[in-house]
Protein backbone atom coordinates (compact mmCIF):
# COMPACT_ATOMS: atom_id res chain seq x y z
CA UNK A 1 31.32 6.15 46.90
CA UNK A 2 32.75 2.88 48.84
CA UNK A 3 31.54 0.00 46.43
CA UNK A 4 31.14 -3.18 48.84
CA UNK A 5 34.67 -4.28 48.43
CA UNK A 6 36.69 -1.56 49.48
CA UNK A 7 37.25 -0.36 45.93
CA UNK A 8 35.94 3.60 44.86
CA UNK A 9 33.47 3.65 42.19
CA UNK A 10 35.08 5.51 39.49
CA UNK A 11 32.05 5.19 37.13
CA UNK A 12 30.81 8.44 38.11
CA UNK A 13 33.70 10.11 37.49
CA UNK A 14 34.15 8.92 34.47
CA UNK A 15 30.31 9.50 33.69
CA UNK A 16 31.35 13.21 34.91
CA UNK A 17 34.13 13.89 32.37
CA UNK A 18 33.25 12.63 29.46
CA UNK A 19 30.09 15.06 30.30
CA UNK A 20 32.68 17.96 30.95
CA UNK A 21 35.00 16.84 27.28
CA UNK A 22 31.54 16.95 25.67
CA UNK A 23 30.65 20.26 27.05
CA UNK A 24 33.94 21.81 25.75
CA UNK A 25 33.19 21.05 22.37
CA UNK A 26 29.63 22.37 22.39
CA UNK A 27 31.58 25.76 24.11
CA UNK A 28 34.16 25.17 20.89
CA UNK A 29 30.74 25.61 18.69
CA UNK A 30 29.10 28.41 20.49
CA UNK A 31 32.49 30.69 19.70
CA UNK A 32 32.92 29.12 16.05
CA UNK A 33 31.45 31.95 13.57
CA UNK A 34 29.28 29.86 10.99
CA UNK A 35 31.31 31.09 8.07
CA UNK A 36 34.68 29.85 9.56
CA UNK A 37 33.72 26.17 9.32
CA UNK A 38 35.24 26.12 5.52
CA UNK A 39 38.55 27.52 7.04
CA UNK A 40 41.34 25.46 6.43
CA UNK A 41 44.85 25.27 6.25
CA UNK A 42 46.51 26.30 2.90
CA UNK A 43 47.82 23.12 0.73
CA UNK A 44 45.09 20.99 1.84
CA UNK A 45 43.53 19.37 4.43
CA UNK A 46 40.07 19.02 6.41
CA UNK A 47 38.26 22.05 7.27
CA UNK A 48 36.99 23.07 10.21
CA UNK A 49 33.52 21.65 9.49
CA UNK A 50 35.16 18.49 8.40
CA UNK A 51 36.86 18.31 11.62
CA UNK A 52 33.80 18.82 13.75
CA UNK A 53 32.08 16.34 11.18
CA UNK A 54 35.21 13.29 11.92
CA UNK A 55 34.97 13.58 15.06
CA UNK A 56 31.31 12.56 15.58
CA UNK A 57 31.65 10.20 12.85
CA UNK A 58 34.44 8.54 14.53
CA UNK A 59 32.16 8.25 17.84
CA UNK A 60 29.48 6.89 15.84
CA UNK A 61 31.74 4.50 14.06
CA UNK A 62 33.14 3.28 17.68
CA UNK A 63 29.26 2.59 18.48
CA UNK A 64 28.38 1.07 15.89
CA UNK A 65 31.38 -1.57 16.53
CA UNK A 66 30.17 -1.91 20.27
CA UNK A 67 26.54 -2.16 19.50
CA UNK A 68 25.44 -3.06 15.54
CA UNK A 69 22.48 -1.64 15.72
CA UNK A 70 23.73 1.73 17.04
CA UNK A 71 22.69 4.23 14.14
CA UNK A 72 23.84 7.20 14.89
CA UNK A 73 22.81 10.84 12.81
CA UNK A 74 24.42 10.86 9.16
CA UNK A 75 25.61 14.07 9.00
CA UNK A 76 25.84 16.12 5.18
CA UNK A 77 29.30 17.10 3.89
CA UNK A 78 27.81 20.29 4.42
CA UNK A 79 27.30 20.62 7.73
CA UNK A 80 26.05 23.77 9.79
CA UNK A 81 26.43 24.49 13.62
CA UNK A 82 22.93 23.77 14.76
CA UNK A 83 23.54 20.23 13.03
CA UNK A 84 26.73 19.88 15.01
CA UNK A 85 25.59 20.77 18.27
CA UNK A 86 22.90 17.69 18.07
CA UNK A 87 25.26 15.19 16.40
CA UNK A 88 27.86 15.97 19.28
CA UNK A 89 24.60 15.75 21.89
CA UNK A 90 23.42 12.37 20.88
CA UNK A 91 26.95 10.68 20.65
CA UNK A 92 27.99 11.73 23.61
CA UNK A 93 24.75 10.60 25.30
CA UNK A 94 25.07 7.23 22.98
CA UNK A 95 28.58 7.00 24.55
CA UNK A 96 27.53 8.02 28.32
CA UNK A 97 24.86 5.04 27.80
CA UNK A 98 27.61 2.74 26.96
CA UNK A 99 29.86 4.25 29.85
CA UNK A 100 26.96 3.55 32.33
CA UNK A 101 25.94 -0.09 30.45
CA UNK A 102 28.99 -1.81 30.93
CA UNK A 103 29.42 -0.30 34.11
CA UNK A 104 32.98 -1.41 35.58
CA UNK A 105 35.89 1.15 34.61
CA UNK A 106 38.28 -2.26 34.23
CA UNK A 107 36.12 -4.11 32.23
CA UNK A 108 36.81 -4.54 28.06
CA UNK A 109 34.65 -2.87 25.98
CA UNK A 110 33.38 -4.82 23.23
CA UNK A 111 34.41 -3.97 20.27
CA UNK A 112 37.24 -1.61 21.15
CA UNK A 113 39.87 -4.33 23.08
CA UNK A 114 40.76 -2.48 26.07
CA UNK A 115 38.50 -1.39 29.17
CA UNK A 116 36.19 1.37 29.59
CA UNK A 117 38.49 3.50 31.10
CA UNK A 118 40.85 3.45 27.93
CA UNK A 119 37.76 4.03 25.64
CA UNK A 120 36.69 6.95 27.23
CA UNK A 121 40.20 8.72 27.84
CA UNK A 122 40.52 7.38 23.91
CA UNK A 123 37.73 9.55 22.88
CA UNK A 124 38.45 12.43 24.92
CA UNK A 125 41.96 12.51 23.40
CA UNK A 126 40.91 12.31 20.31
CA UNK A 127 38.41 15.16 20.69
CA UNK A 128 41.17 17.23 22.47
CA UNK A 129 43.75 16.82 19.64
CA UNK A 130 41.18 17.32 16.52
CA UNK A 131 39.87 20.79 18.78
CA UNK A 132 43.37 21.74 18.96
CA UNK A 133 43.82 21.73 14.56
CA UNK A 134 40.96 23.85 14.87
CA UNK A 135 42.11 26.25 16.78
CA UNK A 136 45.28 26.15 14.68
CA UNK A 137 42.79 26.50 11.39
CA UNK A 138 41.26 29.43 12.75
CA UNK A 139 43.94 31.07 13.90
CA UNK A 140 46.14 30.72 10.57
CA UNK A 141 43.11 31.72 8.65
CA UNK A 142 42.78 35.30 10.51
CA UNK A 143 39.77 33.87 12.63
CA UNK A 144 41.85 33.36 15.69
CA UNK A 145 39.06 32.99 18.96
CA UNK A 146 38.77 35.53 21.45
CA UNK A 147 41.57 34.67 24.56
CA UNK A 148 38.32 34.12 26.90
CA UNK A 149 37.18 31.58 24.52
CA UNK A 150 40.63 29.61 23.85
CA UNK A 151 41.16 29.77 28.27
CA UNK A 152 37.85 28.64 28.75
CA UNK A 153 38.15 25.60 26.60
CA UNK A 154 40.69 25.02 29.48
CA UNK A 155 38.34 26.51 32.10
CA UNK A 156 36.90 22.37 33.25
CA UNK A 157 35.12 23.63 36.00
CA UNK A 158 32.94 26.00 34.11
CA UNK A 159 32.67 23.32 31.25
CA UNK A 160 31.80 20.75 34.03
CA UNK A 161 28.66 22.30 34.30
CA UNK A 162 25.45 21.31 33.17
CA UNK A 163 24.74 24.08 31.48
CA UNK A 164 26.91 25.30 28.90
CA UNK A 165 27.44 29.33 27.90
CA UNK A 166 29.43 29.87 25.10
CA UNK A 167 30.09 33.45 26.67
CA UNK A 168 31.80 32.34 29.51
C-alpha cells in the first residue's frame, strides 16, 4: 500500500488491529460464565461486569468528546453478556468509523490531543490492562478460565479473524 508519496499507508493496519483487540474481548465474553460477572476481588473493588461495563463506557465517553453527538448504548449497572457483546460491537465500530474518518495515522484526534495512532494504541491498552484484572478476578474467585481460553486471548491470529469462536 504505497500512498503517492513514498510513505506506507498504515490506516489499514491500524483499521486491522483495533478489529483484532475488539475481537479478543468478544472471545473474553464467550469464555466468561454469566454468573462470574459479580466476581470480584475481596475488600472491594469493580466486578467483573463493572469492568466489562468501564471499559465501553470509557470508549463511549472518548466519542462523545471527539464527536458531541456520538450517543453511544447506556448500559444498566446490571449488565448481562448478550448486552456486552453489542455495547463492545457498536463502540468498536463507532471507533473504527473514527479510525477511518480522520484517516491519517499522524494526524490529532480531536478531542483526545495526540494523533490517531496514540488513540487507538490508548484504547487497546486500556482494554488489555482492564482484561487482565479480570482474569485476575476470576482466577482469585475459583473461576480461573480454561488454559485454551487465557492462550488464545494471546492467540492474535485466530482473534484477527473475522469471525470470532469463543471455543478456539
Amino acid at each position: 500500500m504505497e500512498k503517492p508519496n513514498g510513505c506506507y499507508d498504515m490506516l489499514e493496519p491500524i483499521l486491522r488491529q483495533w478489529t483484532t483487540n475488539n475481537n479478543i474481548n468478544i472471545f473474553l465474553l464467550g469464555a466468561i460464565a454469566p454468573e462470574t460477572l459479580d466476581a470480584s476481588v475481596p475488600n472491594g473493588g469493580r466486578s467483573v461486569g463493572q469492568l466489562l461495563r468501564h471499559m465501553v463506557e470509557v470508549r463511549n465517553q472518548w466519542l462523545a468528546a471527539i464527536d458531541r453527538n456520538h450517543v453511544g448504548e447506556k448500559l444498566p449497572k446490571q449488565v448481562d453478556i448478550g448486552m456486552l457483546i453489542r455495547a463492545f460491537q457498536a463502540s468498536a465500530a463507532a471507533i473504527a468509523d473514527v479510525i477511518t474518518l480522520v484517516g491519517d495515522p499522524q494526524a490529532k484526534v480531536k478531542g483526545f490531543g495526540e494523533d490517531l495512532t496514540a488513540f487507538v494504541m490508548y484504547l487497546c491498552s486500556h482494554d488489555a490492562h482492564h482484561r487482565g484484572q479480570i482474569l485476575l478476578i476470576l482466577r482469585l474467585a475459583g473461576k480461573r478460565l480454561d488454559a485454551k481460553v487465557s492462550y488464545g486471548l494471546w492467540d492474535w491470529r485466530a482473534r484477527s479473524r473475522r469471525t470470532v469462536d469463543a471455543t478456539r
